[in-house]
Structure formats: C-alpha cells, structure tokens
Protein backbone atom coordinates (compact mmCIF):
# COMPACT_ATOMS: atom_id res chain seq x y z
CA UNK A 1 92.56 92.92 67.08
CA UNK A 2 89.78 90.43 66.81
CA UNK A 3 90.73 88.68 69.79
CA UNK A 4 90.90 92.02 72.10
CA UNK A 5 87.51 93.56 70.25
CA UNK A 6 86.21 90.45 71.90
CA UNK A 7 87.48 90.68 75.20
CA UNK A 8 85.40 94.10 75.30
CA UNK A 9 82.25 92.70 75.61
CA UNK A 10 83.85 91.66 79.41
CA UNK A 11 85.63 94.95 80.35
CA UNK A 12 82.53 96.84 82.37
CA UNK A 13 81.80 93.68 83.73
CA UNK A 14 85.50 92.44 84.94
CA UNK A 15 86.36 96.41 85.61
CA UNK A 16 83.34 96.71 88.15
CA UNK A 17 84.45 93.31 90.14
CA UNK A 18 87.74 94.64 90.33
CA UNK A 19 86.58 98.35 91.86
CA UNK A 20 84.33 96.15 94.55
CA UNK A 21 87.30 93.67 95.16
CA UNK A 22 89.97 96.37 95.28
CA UNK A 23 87.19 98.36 98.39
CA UNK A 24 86.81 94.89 99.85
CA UNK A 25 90.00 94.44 100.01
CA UNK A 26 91.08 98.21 101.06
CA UNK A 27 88.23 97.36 104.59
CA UNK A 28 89.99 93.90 105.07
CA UNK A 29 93.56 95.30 104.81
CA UNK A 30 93.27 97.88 107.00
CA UNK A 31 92.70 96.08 109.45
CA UNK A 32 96.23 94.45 109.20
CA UNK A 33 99.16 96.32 111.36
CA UNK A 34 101.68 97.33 108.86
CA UNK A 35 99.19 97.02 105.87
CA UNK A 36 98.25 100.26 104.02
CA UNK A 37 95.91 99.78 101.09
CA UNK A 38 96.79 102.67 98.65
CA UNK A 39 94.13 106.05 99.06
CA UNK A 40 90.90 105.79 97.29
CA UNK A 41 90.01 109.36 96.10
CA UNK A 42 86.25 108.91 97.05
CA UNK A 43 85.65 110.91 93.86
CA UNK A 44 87.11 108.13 91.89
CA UNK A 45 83.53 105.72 91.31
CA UNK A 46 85.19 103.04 89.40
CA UNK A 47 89.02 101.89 89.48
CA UNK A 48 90.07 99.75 86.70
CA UNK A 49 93.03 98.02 89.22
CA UNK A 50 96.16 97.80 86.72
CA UNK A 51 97.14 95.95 90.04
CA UNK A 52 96.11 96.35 93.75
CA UNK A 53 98.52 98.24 95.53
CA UNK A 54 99.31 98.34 99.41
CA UNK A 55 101.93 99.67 101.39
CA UNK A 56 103.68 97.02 103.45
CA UNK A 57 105.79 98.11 107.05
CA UNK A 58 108.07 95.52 107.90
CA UNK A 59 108.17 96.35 112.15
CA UNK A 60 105.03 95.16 111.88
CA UNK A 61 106.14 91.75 110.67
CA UNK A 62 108.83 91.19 113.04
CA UNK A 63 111.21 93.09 110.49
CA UNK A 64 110.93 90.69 107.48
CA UNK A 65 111.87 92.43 104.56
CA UNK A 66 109.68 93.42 101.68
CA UNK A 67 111.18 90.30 99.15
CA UNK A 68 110.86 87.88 102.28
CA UNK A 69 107.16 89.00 102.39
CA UNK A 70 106.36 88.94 99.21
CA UNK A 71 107.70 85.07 99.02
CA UNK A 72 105.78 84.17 102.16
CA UNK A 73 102.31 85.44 100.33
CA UNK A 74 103.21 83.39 97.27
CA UNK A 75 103.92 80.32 99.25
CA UNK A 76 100.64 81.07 100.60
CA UNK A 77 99.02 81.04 96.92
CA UNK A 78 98.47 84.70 96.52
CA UNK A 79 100.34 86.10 93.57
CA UNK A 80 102.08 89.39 94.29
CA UNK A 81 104.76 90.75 93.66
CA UNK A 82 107.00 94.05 94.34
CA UNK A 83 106.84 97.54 92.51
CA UNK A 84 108.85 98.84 89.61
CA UNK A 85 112.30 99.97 90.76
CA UNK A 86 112.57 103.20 91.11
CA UNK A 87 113.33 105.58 87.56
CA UNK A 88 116.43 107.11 89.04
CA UNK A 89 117.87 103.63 90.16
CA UNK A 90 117.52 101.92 86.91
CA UNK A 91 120.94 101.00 85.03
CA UNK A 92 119.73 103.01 81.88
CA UNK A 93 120.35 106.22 84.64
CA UNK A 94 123.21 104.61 87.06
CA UNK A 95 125.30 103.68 83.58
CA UNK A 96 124.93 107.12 81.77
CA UNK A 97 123.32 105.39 78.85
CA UNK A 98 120.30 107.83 78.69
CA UNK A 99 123.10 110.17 77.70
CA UNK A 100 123.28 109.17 73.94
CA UNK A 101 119.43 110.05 73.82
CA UNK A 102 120.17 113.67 74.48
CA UNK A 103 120.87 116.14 72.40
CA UNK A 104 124.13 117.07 71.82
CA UNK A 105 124.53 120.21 73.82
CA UNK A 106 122.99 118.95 77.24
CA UNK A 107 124.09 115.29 77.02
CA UNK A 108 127.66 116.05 78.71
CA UNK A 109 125.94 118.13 81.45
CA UNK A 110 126.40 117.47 84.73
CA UNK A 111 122.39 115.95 85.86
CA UNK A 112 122.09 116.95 89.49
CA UNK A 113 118.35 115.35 89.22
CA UNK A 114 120.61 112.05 89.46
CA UNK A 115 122.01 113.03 92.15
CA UNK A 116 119.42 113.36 94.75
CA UNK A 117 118.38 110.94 97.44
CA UNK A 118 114.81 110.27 96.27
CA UNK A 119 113.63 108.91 99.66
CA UNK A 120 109.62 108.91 98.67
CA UNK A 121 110.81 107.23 95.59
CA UNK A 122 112.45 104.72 97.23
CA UNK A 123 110.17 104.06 100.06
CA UNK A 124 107.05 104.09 97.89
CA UNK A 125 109.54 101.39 95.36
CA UNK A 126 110.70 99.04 98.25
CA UNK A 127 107.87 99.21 100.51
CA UNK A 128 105.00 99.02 98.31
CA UNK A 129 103.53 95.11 96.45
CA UNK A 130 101.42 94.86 94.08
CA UNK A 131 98.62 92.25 93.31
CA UNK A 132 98.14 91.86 89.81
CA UNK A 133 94.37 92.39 88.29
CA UNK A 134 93.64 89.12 87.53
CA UNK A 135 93.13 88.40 91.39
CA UNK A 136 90.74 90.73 91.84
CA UNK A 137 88.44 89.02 89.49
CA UNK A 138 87.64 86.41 92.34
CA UNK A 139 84.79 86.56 94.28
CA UNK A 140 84.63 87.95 97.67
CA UNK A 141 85.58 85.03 99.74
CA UNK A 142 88.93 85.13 97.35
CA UNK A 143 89.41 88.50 99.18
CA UNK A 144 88.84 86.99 102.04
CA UNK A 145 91.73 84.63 101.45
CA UNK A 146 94.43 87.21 100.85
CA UNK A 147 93.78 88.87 104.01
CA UNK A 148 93.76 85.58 105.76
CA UNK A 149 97.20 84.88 103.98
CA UNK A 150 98.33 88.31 105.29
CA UNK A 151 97.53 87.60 108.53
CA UNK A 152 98.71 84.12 108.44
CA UNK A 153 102.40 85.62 107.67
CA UNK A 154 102.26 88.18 110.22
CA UNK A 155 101.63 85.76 112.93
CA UNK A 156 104.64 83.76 111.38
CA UNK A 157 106.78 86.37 110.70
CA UNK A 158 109.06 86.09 113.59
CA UNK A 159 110.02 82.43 112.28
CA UNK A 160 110.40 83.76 108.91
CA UNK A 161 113.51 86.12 110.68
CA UNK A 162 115.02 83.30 111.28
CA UNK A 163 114.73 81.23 107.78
C-alpha cells in the first residue's frame, strides 16, 4: 500500500503523457493502410491507456497474419502484443466447466449463447494488438518510432509471407 500511495503522486502526470501519446499516435497511425487506431469519443478529455489499441488488416500487409505482425513489431523493439481471446472461445466455455458455477436448475441447460458465431468478437479478438501503457510514457519522438516500425513492416511484409 505504501509503495502504490507513492506511485500517486505520478498518476496525473504519467496519465496526461499517455492521453497526448495515445492522440499522437492515433494522427501517425492513420496514416498507415491497414492501421486503425481505436475511436476517440472527442468527449473523452483524458484517456488513462490500460494499453493502446489499433485495429490491424492484414491485405494491407501482403496478408501476414496478426501473430506474424505482432512478432515483426517486436523484432523491431516495440512491445505489443495481441488481445484477450475472445470470452466465448476460452476453455472454461469450450470444456463446460463454467457449468459447476451454475446453479443447479440451469447448469444442465442447453446454452445457445455458446453456440453462436460471434464474428465482431472474433474479428475485434484476432485483428486487434495492443501496446501496453508503459510505451506511451515515451516522449514524442518514441511515437514517432512505432509508426516508423509499422511502416518499416509493411514495406517488408511481402518477405515476411515467405518466412
């Protein structure tokens, strides 16, 4: 508790470079084919950035899957990495093991929710990465680096195919 009532005194500071890192970052990206930075409600006057969060389309990366991107920005030095699988596709749902957290008379019923395709789910899962906060907390030429990175890969991408 000590240690984190500490780390306070740094929040508004470290939360307002993130916000002006995460719009930096949101002009730079989309300028990048394929890159969508994630909508900015312009209501919203200060994001605390859990993580940065852009949509990535692989045809405009000569088809390189999302994991094969995500390992091309790492080799580049940018850490990254891809979203939380989607709720529906986790083994705690594919096994029936949420079923002994039920209550007794619904936890043999037939969960049609389960069923369903999902495909925003999975789309927003496989074709969404995520920058974690701490990069933000660079300065703006550090922005300027990931987009450079981004672009670097997209120029390379058709070799990547082929690794």
């Amino acid at each position: 508790g000590a240690v984190l009532r500490a780390q306070l005194g740094r929040l508004d500071e470290q939360t307002q470079r993130r916000h002006t890192n995460g719009r930096l970052l949101d002009e730079l990206l989309s300028e990048i084919p394929g890159i969508t930075p994630q909508y900015h409600d312009p209501r919203c006057t200060r994001n605390g950035h859990y993580g940065y969060i852009f949509r990535y389309d692989a045809s405009a990366f000569a088809g390189i899957s999302t994991k094969r991107f995500i390992a091309a920005i790492i080799a580049e030095g940018i850490p990254n990495q891809a979203s939380y699988p989607p709720l529906h596709a986790m083994d705690l749902f594919t096994s029936g093991a949420y079923r002994s957290r039920l209550c007794p008379s619904v936890r043999n019923e037939e969960h049609a929710f389960l069923q369903n395709p999902f495909p925003n789910t999975e789309r927003a899962a496989w074709h969404s990465v995520w920058i974690p906060q701490y990069a933000l907390l660079g300065d703006e030429e550090d922005m300027h680096e990931i987009a450079t990175a981004i672009r670097k890969v997209q120029q390379h991408a058709a070799t990547l195919v082929q690794n």
